[in-house]
N, C-alpha and C. Protein backbone atom coordinates (compact mmCIF):
# COMPACT_ATOMS: atom_id res chain seq x y z
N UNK A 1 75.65 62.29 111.77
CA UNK A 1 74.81 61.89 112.87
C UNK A 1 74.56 60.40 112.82
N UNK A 2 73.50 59.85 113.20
CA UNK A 2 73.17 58.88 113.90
C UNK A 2 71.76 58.83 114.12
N UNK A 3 71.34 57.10 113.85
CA UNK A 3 69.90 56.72 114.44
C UNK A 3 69.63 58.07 115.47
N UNK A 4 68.20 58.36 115.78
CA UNK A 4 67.65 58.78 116.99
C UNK A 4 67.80 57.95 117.96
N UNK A 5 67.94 58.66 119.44
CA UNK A 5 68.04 58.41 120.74
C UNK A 5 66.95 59.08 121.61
N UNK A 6 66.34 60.21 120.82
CA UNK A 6 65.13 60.98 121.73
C UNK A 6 65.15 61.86 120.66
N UNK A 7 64.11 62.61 120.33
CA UNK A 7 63.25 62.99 119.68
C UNK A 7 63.88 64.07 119.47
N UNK A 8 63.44 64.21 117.87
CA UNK A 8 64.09 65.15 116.82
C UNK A 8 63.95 66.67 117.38
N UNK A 9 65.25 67.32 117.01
CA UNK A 9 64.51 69.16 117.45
C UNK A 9 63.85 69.80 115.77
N UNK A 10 62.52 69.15 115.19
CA UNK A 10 62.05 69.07 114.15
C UNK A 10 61.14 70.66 113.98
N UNK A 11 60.97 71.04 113.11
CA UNK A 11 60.16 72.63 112.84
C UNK A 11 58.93 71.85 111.48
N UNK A 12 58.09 72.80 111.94
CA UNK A 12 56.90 72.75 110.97
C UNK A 12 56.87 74.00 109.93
N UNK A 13 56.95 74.27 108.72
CA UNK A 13 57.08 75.26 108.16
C UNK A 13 55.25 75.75 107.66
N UNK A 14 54.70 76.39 107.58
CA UNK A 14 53.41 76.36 107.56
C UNK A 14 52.65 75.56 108.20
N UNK A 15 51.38 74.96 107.97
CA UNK A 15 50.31 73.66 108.82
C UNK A 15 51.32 72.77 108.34
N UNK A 16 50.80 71.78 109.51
CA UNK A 16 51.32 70.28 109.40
C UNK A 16 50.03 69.49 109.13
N UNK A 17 49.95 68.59 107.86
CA UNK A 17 48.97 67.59 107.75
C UNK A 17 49.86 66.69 108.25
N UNK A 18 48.00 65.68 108.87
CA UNK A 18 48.86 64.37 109.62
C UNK A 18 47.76 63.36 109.66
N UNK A 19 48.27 62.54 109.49
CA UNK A 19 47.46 61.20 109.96
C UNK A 19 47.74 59.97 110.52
N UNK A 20 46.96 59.23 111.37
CA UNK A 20 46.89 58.40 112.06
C UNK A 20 47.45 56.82 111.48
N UNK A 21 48.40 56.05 111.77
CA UNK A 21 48.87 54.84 111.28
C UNK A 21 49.03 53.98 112.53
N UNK A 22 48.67 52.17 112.15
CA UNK A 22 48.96 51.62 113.51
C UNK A 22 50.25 50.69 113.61
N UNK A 23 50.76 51.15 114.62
CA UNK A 23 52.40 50.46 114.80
C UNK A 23 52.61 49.25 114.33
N UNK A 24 53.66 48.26 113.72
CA UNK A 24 53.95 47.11 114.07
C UNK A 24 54.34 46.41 115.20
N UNK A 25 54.11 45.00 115.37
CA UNK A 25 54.73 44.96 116.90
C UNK A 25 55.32 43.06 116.52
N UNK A 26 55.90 43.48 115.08
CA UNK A 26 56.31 42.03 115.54
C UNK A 26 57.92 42.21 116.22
N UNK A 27 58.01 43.57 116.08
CA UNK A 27 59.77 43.95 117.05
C UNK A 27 59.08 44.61 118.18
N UNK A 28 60.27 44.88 119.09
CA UNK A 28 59.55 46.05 120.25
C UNK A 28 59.91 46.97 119.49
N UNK A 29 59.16 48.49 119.50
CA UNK A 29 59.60 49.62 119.09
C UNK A 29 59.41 50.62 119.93
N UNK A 30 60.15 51.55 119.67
CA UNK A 30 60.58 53.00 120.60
C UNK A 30 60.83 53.72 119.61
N UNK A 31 59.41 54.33 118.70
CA UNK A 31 59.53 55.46 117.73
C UNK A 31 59.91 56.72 118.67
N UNK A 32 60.99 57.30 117.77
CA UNK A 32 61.03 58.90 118.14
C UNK A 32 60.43 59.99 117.44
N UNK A 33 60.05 60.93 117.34
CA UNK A 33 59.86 62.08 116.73
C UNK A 33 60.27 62.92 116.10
N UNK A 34 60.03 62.51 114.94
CA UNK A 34 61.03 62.91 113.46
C UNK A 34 61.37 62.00 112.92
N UNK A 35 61.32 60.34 113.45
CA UNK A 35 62.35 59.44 112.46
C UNK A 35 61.09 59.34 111.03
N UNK A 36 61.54 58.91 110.06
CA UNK A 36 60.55 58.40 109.23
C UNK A 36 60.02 57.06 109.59
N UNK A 37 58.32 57.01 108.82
CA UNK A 37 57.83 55.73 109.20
C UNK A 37 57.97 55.14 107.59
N UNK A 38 58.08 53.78 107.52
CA UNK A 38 57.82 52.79 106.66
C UNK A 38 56.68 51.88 106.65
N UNK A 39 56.29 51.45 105.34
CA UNK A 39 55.54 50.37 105.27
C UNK A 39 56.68 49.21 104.97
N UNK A 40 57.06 48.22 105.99
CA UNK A 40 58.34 47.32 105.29
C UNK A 40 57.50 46.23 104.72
N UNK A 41 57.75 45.74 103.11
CA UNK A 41 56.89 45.22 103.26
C UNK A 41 57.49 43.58 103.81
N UNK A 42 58.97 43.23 103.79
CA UNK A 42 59.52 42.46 104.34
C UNK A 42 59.00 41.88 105.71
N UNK A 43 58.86 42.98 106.59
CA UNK A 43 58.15 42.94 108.22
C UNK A 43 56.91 42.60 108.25
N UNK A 44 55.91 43.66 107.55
CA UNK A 44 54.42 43.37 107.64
C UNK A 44 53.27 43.40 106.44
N UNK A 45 52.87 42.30 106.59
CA UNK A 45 51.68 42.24 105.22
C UNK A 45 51.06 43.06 105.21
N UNK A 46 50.34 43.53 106.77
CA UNK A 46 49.52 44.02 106.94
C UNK A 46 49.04 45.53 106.24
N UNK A 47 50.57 45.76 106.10
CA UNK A 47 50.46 47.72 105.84
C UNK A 47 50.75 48.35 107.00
N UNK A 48 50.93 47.91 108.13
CA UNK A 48 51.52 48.47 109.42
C UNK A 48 52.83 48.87 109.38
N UNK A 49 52.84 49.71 110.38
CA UNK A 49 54.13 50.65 110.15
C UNK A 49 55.60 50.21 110.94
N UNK A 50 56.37 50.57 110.48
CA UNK A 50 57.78 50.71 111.39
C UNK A 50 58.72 52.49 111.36
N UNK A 51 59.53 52.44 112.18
CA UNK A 51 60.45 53.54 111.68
C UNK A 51 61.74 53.03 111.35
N UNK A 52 61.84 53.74 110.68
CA UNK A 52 63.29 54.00 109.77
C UNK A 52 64.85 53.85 110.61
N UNK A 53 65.46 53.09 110.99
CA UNK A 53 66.70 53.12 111.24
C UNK A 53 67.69 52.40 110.16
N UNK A 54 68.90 52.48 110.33
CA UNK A 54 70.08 52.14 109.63
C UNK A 54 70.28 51.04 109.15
N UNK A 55 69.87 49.86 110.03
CA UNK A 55 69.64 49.00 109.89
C UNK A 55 68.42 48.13 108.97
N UNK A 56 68.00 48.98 108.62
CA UNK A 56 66.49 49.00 107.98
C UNK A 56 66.89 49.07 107.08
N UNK A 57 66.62 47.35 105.83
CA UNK A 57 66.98 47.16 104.86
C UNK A 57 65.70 48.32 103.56
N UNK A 58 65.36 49.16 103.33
CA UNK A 58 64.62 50.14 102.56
C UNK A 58 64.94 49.09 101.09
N UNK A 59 63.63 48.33 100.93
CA UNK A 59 63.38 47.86 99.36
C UNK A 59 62.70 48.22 98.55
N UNK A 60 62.71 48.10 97.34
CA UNK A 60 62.21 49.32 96.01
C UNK A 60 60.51 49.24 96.40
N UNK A 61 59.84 48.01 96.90
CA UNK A 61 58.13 48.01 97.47
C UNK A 61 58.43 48.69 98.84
N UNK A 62 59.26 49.17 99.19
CA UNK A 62 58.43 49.52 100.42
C UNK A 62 58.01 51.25 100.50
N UNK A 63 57.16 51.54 101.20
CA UNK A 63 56.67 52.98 101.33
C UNK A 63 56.65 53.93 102.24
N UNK A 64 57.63 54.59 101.96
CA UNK A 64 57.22 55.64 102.75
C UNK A 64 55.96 56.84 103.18
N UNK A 65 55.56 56.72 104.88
CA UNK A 65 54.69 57.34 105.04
C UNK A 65 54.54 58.44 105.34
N UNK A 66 55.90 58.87 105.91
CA UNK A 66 55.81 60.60 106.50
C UNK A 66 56.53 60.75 107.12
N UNK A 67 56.62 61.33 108.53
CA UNK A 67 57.58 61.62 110.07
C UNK A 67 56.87 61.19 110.95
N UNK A 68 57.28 61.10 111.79
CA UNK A 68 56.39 60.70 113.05
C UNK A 68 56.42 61.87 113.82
N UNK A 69 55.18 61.86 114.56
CA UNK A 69 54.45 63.18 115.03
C UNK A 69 54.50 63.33 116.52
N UNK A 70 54.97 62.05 117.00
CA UNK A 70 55.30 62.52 118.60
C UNK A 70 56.09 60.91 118.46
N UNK A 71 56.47 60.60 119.86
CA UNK A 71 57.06 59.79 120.61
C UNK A 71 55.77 58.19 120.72
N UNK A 72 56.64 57.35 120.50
CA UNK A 72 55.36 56.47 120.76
C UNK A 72 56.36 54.45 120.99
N UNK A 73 55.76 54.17 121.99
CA UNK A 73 56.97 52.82 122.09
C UNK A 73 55.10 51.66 122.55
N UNK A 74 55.93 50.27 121.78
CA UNK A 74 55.30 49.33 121.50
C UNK A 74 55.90 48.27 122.13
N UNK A 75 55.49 47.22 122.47
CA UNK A 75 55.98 45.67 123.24
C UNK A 75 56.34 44.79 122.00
N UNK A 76 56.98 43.77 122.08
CA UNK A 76 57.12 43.06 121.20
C UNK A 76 55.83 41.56 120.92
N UNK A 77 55.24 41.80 119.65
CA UNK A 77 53.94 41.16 119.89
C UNK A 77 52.23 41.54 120.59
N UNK A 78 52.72 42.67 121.09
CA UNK A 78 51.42 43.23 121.60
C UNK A 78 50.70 43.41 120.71
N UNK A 79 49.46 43.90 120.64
CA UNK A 79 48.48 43.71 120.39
C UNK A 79 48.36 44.94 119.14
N UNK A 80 48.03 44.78 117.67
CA UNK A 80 48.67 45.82 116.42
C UNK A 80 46.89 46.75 116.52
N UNK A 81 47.06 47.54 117.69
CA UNK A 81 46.46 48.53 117.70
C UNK A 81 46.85 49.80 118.04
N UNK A 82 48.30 49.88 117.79
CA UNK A 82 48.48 51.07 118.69
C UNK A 82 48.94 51.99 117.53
N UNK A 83 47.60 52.98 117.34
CA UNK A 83 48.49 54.38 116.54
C UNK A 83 49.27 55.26 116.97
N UNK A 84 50.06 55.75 115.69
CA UNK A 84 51.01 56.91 115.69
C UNK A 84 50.21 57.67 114.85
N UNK A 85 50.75 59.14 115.54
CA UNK A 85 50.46 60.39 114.48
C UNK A 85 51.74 60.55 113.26
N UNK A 86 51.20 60.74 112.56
CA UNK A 86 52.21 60.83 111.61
C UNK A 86 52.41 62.15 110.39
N UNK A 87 53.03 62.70 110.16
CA UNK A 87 53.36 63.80 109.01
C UNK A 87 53.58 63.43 107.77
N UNK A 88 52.30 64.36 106.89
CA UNK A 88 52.53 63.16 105.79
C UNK A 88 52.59 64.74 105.01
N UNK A 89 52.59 64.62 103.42
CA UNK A 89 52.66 65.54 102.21
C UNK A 89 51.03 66.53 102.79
N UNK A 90 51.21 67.29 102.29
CA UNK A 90 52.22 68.22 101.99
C UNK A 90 52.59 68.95 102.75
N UNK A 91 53.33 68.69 103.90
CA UNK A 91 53.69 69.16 105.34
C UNK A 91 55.22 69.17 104.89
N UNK A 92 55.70 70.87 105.47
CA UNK A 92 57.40 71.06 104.83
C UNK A 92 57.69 71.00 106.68
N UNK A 93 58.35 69.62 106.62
CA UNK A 93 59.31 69.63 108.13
C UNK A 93 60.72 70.34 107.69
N UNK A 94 61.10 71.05 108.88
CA UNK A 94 62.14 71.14 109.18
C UNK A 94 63.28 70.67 109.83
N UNK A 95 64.92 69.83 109.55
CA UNK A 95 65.88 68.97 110.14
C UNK A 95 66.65 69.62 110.47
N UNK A 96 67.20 69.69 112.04
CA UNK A 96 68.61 70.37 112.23
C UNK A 96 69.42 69.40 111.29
N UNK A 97 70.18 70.27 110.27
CA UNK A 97 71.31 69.47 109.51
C UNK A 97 72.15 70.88 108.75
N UNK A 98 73.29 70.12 108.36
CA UNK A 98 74.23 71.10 107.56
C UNK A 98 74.66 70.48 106.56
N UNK A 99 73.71 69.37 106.17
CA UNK A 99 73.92 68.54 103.96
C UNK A 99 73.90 69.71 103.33
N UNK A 100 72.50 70.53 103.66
CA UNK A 100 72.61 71.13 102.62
C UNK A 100 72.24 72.52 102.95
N UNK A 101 72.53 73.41 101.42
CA UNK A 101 72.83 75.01 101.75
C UNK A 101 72.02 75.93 100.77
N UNK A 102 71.15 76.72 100.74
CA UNK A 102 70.24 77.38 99.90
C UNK A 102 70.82 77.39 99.06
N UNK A 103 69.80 78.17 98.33
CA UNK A 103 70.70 78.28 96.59
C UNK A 103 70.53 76.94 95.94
N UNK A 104 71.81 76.83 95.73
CA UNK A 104 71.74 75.32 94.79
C UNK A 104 71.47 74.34 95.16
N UNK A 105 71.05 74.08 96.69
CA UNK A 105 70.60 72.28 96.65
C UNK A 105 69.16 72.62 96.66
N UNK A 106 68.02 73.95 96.31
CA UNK A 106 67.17 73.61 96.61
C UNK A 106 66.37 72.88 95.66
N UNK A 107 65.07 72.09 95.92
CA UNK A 107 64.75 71.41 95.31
C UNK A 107 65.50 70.06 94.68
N UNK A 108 66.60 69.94 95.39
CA UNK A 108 66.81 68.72 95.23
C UNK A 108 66.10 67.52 96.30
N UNK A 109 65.95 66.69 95.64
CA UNK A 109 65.45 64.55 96.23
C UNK A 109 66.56 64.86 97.78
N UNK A 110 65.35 64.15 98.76
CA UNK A 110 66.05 64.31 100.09
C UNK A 110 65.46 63.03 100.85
N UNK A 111 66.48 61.85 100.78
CA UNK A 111 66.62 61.23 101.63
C UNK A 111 66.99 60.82 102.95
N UNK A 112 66.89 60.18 103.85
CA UNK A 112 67.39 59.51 105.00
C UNK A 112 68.18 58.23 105.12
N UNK A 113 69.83 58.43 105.55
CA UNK A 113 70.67 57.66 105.56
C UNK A 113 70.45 56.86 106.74
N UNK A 114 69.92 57.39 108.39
CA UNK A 114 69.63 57.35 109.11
C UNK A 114 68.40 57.75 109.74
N UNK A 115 68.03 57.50 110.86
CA UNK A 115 66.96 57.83 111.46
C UNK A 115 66.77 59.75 112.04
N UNK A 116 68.30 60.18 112.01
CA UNK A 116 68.65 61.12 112.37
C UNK A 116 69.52 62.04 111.20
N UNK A 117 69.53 61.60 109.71
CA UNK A 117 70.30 62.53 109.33
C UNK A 117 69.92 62.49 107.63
N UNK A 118 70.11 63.24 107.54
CA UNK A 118 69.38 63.94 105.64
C UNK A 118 70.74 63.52 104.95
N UNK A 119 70.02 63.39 103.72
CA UNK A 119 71.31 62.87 102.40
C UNK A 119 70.54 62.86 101.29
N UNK A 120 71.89 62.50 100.30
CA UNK A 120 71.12 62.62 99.11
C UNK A 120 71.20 61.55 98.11
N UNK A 121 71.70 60.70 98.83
CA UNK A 121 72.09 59.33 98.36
C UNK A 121 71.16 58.21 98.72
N UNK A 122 70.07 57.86 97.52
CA UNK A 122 69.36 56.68 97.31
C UNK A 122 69.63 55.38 98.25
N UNK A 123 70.81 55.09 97.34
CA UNK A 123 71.12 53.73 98.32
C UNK A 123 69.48 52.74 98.54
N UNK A 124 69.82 52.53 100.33
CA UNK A 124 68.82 52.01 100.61
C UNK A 124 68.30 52.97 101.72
N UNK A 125 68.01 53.78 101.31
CA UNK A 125 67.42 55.10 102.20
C UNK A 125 66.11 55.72 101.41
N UNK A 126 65.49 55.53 102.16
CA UNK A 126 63.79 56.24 102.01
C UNK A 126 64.09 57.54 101.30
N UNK A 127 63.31 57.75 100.59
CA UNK A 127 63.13 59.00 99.92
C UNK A 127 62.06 59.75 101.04
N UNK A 128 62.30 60.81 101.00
CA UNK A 128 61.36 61.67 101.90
C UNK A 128 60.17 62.63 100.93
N UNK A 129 61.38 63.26 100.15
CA UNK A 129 60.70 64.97 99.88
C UNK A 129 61.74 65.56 98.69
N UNK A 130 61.47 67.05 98.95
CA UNK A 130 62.27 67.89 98.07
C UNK A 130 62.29 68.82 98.97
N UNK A 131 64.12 69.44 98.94
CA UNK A 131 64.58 70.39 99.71
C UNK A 131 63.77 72.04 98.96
N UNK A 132 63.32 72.23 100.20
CA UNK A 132 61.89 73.90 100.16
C UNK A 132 62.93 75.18 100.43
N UNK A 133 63.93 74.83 101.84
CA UNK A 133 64.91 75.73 101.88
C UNK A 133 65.41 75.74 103.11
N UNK A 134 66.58 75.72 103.32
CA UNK A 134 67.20 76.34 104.26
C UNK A 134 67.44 77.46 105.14
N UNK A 135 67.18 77.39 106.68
CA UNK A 135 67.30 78.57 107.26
C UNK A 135 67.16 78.11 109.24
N UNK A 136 68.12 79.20 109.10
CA UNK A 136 68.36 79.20 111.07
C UNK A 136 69.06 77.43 111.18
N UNK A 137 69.96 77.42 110.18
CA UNK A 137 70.14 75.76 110.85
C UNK A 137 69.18 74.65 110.49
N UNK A 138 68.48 74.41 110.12
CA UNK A 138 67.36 73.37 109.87
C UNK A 138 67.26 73.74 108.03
N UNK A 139 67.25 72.04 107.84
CA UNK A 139 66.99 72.16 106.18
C UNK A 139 65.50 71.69 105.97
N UNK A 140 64.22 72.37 105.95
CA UNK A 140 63.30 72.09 105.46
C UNK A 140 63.02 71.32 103.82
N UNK A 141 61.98 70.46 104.60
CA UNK A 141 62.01 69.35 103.37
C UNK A 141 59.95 68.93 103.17
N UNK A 142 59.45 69.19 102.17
CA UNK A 142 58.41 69.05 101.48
C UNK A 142 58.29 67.72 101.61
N UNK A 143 57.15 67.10 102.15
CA UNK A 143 57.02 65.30 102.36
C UNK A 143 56.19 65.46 100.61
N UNK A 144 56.76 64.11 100.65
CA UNK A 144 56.19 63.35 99.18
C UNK A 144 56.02 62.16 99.75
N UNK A 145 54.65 61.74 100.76
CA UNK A 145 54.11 60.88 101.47
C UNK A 145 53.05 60.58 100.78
N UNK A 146 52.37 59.08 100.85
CA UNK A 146 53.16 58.34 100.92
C UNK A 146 53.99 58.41 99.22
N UNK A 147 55.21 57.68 99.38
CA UNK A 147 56.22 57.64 98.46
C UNK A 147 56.84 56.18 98.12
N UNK A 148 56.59 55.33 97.36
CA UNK A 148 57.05 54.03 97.39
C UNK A 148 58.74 54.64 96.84
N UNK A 149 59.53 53.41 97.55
CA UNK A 149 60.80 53.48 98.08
C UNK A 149 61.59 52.91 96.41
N UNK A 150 61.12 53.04 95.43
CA UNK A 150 61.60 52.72 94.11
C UNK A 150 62.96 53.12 93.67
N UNK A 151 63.94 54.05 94.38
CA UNK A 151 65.04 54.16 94.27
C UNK A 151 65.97 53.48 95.29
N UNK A 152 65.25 52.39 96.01
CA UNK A 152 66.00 52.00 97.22
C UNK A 152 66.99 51.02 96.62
């Protein structure tokens, strides 16, 4: 797969905890629903957030906060009040993906290569969670929010 283009077909496996974070706006942004959010700390002193795309250099300080909880787009420079809902630990989302397959990957470290796709490769990809289990197509994944990005 690929960055998001419109919003994840994401599942909640039990309650979803969530909380409130306020956007960055020194880029324009057009969060989707499901990408992961970051604290970059490259982008913002502040502790304000971004999401996760490909392009998104992920350094060993930066932190991951959760998923994003709906749809939410920002101006470039506007004004750093605008919250997102966000999905944080211990909320098990569910990803349409086919990485991985019950049995033996469960409980394995589950990263994001993209804004749109699960892996298991560090790199410079956010750590998310630990794979809970697979089923109907979607690989549910346990947030370990926030999570500083120490394997990036």
């Amino acid at each position: 797969m690929a960055d998001l283009t419109a919003n994840a077909p994401i599942r909640l496996l039990g309650e979803g905890y969530s909380e409130k974070f306020i956007l960055d706006t020194a880029a324009a942004r057009h969060v989707y629903k499901g990408q992961p959010m970051l604290v970059d700390q490259s982008v913002d002193a502040t502790g304000n957030i971004v999401q996760f795309v490909d392009a998104v250099v992920v350094d060993p300080a930066d932190v991951f906060v959760g998923i994003a909880a709906e749809e939410k787009v920002v101006a470039l420079g506007g004004p750093e009040d605008t919250e997102i809902e966000v999905y944080v630990a211990p909320s098990i989302i569910g990803f349409k993906s086919t990485v991985f397959t019950n049995g033996e990957d469960l409980g394995k470290t589950v990263y994001m290569s993209d804004s749109g796709t699960l892996s298991e490769t560090a790199a410079d990809n956010p750590q998310i969670g630990k794979l809970f289990i697979v089923k109907d197509g979607y690989a549910f994944v346990e947030l370990t929010a926030p999570q500083i990005c120490a394997g990036a």
